[in-house]
Every structure is written in C-alpha cells, then in structure tokens.
N, C-alpha and C. Protein backbone atom coordinates (compact mmCIF):
# COMPACT_ATOMS: atom_id res chain seq x y z
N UNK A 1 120.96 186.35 124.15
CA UNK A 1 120.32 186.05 122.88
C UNK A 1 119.55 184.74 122.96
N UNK A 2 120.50 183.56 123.52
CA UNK A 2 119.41 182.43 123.48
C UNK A 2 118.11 182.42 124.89
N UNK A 3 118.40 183.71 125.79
CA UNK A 3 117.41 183.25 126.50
C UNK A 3 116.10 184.28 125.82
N UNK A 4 116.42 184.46 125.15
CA UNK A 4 115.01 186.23 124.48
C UNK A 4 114.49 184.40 123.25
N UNK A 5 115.38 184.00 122.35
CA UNK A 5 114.83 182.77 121.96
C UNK A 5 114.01 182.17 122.30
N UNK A 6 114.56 181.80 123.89
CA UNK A 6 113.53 180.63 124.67
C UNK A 6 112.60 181.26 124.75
N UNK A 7 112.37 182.07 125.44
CA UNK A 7 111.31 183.34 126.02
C UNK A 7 110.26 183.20 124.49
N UNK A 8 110.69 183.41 123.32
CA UNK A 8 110.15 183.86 122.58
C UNK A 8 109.39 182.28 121.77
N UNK A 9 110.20 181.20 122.20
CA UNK A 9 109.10 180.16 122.15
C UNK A 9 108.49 179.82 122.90
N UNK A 10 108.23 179.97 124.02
CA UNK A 10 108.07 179.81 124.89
C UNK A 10 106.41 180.76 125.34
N UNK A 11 106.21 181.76 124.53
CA UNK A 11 104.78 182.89 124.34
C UNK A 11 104.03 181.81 123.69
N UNK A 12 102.89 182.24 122.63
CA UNK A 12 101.67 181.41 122.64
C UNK A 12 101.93 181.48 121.12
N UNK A 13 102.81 182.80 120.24
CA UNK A 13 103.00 182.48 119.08
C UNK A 13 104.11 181.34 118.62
N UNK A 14 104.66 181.74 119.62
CA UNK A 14 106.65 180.71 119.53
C UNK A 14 105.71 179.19 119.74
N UNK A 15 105.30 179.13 120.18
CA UNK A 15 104.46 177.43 120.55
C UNK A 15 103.96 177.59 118.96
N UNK A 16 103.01 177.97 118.60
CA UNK A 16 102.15 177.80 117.14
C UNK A 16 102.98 178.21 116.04
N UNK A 17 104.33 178.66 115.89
CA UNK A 17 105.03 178.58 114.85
C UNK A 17 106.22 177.39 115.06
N UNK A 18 106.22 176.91 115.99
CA UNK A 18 107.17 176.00 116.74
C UNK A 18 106.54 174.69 115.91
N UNK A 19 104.88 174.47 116.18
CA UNK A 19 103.97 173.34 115.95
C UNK A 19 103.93 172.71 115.07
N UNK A 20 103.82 174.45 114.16
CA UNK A 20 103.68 174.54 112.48
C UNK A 20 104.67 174.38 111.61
N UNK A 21 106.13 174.42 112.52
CA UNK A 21 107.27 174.16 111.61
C UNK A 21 107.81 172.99 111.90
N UNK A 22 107.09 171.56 113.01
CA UNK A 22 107.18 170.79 112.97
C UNK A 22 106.70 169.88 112.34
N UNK A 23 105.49 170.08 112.06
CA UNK A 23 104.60 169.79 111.08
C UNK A 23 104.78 170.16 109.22
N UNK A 24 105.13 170.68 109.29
CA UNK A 24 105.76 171.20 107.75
C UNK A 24 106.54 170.42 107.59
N UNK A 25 108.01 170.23 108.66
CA UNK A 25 109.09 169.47 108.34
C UNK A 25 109.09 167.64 107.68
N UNK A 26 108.29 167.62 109.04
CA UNK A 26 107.55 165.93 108.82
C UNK A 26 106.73 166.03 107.57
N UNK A 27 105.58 167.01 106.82
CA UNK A 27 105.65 166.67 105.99
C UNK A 27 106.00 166.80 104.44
N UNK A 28 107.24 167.60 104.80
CA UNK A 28 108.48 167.65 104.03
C UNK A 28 109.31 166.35 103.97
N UNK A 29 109.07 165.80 105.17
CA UNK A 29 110.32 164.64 105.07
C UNK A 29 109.29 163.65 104.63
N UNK A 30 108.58 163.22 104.60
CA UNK A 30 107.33 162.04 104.42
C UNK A 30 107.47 162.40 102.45
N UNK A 31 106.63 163.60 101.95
CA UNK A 31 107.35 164.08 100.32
C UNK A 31 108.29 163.44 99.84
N UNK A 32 109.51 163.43 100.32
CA UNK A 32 111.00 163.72 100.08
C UNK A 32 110.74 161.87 100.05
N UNK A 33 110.61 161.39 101.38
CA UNK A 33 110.56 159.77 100.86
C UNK A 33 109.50 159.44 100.02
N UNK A 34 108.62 159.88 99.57
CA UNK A 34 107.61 159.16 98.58
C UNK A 34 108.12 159.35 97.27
N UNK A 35 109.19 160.90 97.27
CA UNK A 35 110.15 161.12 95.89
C UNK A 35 110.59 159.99 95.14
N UNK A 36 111.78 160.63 96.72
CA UNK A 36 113.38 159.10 96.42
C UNK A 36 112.49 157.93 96.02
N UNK A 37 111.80 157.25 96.61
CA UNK A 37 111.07 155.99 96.74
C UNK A 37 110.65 155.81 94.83
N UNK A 38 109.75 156.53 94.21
CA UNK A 38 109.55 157.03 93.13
C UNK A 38 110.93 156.98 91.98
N UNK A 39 111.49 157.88 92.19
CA UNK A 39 112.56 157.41 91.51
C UNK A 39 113.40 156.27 91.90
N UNK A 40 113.30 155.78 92.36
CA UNK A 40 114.33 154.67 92.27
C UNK A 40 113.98 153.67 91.85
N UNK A 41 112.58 153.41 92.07
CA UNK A 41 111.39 152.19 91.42
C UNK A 41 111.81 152.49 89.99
N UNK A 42 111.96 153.86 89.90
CA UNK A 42 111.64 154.15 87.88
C UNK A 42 113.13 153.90 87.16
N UNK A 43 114.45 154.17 88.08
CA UNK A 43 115.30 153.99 87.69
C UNK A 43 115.28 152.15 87.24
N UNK A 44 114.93 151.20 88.22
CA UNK A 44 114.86 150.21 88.40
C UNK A 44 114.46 149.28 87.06
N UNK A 45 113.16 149.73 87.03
CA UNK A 45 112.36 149.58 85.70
C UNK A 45 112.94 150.26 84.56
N UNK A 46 114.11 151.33 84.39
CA UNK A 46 114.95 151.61 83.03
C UNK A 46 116.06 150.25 82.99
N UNK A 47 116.47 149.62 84.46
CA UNK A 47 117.74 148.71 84.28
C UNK A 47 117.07 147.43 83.95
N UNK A 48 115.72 147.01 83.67
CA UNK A 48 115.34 146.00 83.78
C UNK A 48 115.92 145.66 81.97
N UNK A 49 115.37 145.91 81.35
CA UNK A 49 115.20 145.59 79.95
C UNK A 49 117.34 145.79 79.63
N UNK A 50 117.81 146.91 79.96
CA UNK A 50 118.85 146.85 79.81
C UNK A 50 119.95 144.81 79.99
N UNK A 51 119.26 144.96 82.03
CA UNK A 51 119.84 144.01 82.30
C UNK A 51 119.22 142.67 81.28
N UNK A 52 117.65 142.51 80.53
CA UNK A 52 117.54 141.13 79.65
C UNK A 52 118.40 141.40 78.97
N UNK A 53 118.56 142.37 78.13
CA UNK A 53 119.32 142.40 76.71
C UNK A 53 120.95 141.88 77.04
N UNK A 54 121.43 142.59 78.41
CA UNK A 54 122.82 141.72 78.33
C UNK A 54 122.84 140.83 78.93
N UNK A 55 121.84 139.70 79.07
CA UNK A 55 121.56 138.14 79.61
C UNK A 55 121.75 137.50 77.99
N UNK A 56 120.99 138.59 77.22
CA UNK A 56 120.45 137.72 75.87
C UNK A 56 121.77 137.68 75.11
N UNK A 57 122.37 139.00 75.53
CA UNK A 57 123.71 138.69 74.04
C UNK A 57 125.10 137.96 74.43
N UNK A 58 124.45 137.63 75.78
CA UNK A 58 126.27 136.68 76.11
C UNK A 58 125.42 135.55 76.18
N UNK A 59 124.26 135.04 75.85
CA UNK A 59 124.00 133.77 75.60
C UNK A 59 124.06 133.06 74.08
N UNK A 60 124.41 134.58 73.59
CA UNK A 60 124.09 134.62 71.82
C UNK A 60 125.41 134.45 71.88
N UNK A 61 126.67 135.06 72.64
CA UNK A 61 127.94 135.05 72.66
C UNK A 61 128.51 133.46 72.69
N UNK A 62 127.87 133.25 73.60
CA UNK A 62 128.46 131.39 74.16
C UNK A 62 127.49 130.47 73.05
N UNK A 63 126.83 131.02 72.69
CA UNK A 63 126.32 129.66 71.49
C UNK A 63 127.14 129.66 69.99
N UNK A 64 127.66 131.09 69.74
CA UNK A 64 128.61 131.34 68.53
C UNK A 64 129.81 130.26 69.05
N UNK A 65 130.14 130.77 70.47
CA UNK A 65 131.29 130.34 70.88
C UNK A 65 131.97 128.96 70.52
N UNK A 66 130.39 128.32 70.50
CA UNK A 66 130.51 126.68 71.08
C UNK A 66 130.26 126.30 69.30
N UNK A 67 129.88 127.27 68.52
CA UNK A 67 130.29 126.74 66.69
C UNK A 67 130.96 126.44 66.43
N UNK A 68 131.38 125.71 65.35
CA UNK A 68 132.68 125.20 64.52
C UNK A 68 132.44 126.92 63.36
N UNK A 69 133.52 127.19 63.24
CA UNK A 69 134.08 128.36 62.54
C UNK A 69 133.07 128.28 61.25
N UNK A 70 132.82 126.92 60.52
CA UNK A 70 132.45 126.94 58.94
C UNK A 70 130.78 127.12 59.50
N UNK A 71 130.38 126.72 60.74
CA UNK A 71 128.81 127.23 61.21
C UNK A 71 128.82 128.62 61.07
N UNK A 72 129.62 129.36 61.57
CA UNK A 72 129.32 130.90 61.89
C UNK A 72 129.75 131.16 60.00
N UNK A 73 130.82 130.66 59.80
CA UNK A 73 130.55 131.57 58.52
C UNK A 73 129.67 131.39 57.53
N UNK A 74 129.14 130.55 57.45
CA UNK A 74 127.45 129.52 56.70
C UNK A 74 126.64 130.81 57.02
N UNK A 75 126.15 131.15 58.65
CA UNK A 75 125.09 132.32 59.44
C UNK A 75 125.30 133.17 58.39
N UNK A 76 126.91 133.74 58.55
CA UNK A 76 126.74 135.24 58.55
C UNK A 76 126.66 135.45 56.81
N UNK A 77 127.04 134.14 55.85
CA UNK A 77 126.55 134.82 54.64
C UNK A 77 125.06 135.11 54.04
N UNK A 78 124.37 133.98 55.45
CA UNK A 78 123.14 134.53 54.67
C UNK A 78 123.00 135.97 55.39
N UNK A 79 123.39 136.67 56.04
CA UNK A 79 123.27 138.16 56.24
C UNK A 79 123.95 139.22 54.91
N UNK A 80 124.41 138.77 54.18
CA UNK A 80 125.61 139.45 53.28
C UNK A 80 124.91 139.48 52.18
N UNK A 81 124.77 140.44 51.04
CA UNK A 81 124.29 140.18 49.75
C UNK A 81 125.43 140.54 48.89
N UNK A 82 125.24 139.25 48.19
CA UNK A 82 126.02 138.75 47.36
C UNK A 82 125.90 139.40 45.35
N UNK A 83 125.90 140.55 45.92
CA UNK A 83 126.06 141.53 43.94
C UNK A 83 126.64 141.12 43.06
C-alpha cells in the first residue's frame, strides 16, 4: 500500500497535487495567523476601557477611603432627594 502511494506521488500528477496541497496548506496557515492575530488585537482593545474603568474606581475607592465619615456623608446627601 505505501509503495503504490509513493509510486503514485511520485507520476507527474502525484508531484502537481503534492505542490498544490502544499501550497494551499501554507496558505491556510498564513489565513489562520492573520485570524488569531486579528482577534486578539480586538479582544485587546475590548480589555482596554474595561482595564481604565477599574484603575478609575479603586482610585475613587482610596480617596472615599482616606475621608472622614461626616465627608462621605455631606457627598452622598447631595445625591439623595430630600421629599
């Protein structure tokens, strides 16, 4: 069986489907990295804004932190309406 194989790449079609499926592969695999490559840039650019926002709220965290109690509760009534 594997020598009718060889034999059979080894003719003038087995060479030109041999060529052609090397060539396909490579540029199958060349695709495949311009994909991955693609997404991962895009994933990247979804974690960006994520990662400011949790820079921004543990800096918002440590400045409450560092209040005296009657500061934060002063803030939060002007958020509150008072009926």
């Amino acid at each position: 069986m594997l020598t009718a194989v060889l034999a059979w790449l080894s003719s003038t079609v087995g060479k030109t489907v041999a060529k052609w499926s090397v060539v396909i592969a490579t540029g199958a695999a060349i695709y495949w990295r311009i994909y991955e490559s693609g997404r991962l840039a895009e994933k990247a650019a979804e974690a960006q804004p994520d990662a400011e926002t949790i820079t921004k709220r543990k800096s918002i965290d440590e400045t409450v932190d560092r209040m005296p109690d009657a500061a934060v509760r002063d803030e939060l009534r002007k958020w509150v309406r008072h009926d």
